[in-house]
Protein backbone atom coordinates (compact mmCIF):
# COMPACT_ATOMS: atom_id res chain seq x y z
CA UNK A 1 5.66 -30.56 6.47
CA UNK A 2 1.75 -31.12 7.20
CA UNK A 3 0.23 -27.51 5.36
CA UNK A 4 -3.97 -26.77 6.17
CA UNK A 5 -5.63 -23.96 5.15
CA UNK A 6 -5.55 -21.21 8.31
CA UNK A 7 -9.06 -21.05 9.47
CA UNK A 8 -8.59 -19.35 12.93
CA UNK A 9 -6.98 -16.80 14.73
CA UNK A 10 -5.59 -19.77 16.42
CA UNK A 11 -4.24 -21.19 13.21
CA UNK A 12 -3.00 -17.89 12.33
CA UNK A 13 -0.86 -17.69 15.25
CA UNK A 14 0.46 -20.66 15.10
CA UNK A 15 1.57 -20.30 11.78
CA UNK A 16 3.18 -17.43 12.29
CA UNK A 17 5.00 -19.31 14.83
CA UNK A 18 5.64 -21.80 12.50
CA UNK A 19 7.03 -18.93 10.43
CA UNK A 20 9.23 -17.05 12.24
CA UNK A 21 11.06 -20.57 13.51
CA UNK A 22 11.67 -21.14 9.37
CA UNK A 23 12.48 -18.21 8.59
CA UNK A 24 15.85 -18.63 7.32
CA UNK A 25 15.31 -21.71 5.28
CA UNK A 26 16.99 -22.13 2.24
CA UNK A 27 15.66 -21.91 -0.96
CA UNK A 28 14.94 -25.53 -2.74
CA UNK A 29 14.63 -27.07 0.79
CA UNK A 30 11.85 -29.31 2.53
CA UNK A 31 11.86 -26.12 5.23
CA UNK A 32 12.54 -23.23 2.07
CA UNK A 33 9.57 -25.05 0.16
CA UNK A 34 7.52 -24.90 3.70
CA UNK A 35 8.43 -21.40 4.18
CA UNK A 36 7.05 -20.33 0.91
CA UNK A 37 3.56 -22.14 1.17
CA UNK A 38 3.04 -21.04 4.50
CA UNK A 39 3.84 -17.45 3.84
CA UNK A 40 0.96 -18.05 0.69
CA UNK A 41 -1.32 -19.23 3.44
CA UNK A 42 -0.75 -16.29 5.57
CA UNK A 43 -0.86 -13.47 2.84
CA UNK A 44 -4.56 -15.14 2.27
CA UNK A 45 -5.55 -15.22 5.78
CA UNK A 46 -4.71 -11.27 6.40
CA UNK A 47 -6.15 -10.29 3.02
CA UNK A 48 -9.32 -11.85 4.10
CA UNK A 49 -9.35 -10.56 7.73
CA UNK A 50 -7.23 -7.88 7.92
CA UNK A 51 -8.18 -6.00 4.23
CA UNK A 52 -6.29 -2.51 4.01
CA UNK A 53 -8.48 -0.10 2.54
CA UNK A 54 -7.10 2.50 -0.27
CA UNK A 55 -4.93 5.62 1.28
CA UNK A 56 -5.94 8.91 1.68
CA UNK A 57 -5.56 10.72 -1.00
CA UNK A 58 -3.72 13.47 0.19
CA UNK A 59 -1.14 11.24 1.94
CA UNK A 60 -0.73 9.40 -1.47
CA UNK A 61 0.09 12.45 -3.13
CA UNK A 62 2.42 13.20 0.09
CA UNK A 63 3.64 9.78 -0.07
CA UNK A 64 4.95 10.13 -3.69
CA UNK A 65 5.75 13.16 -3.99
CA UNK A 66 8.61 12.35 -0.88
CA UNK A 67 9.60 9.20 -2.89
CA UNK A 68 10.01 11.61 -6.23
CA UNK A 69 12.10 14.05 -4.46
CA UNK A 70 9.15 16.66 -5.08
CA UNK A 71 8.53 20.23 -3.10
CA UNK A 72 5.14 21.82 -2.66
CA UNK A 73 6.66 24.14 -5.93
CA UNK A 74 7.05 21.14 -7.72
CA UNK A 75 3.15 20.17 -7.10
CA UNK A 76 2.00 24.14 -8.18
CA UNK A 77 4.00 23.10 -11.16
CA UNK A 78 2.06 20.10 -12.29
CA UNK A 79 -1.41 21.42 -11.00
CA UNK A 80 -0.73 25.08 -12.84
CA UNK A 81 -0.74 27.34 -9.65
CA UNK A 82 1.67 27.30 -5.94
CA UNK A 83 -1.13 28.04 -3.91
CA UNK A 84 -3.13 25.76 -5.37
CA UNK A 85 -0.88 23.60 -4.25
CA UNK A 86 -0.57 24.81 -0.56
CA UNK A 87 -4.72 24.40 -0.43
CA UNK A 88 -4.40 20.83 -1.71
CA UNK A 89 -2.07 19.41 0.64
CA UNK A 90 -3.45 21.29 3.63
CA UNK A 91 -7.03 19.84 2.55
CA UNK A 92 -8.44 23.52 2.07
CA UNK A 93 -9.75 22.18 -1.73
CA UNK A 94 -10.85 19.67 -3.32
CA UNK A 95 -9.01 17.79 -6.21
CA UNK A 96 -11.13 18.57 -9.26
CA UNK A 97 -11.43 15.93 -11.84
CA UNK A 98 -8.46 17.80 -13.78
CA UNK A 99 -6.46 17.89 -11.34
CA UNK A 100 -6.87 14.06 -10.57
CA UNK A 101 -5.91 13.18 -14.17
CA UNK A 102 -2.68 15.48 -14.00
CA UNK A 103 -1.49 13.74 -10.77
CA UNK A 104 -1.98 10.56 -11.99
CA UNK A 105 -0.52 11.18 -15.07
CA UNK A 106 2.57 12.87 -13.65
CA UNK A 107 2.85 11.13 -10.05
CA UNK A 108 1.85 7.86 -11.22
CA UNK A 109 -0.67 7.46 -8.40
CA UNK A 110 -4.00 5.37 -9.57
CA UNK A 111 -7.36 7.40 -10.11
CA UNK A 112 -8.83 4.88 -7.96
CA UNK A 113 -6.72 6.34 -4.92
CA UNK A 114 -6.88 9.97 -5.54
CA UNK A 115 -11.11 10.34 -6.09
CA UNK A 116 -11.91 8.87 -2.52
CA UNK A 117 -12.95 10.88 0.31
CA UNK A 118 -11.35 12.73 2.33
């Protein structure tokens, strides 16, 4: 097991080479104890190259509210009116600072995500 720090795209590729061949290592191993160093390495290298910015708003809400079971009623419920909720989704309004606190409150979404553009 020779571990460097991934510098390159080359190095990058190659350790997801490295990766993939490992894969199914067992736990507690010389390869298992590879496996989980190199996937550290790699989890570094694409947070520093290949950042994912926060979602859309909208699809956050969207997101959840499919996880949560929710309908559009069940949104006019938590932001006081059904149309209200129509206009949100279909990006005809803005989320007001209210309505921002209620989601996250109630949809457990972070403020962070829901006051971004859009």
């Amino acid at each position: 097991m020779k571990l460097k720090p991934i510098r390159t795209e080359e190095d990058y590729e190659m350790a997801l080479k490295r990766l993939e061949k490992i894969f199914e290592s067992e736990p507690g191993t010389n390869e298992g104890d590879e496996l989980e160093v190199l996937a550290l390495l790699i989890e570094d290298y694409e947070d520093k190259h290949y950042p994912i910015g926060p979602p859309d708003p909208i699809e956050a809400i969207k997101f959840r509210m499919e996880q949560m079971g929710m309908k559009q009623k069940d949104l006019g419920d938590i932001l006081g009116h059904k149309s209200r909720a129509s206009e949100i989704l279909n990006k005809k309004r803005k989320l007001t600072l209210e309505m921002i606190r209620k989601l996250s409150r109630e949809l457990k979404i972070p403020t962070e995500v829901l006051i971004q553009e859009y």
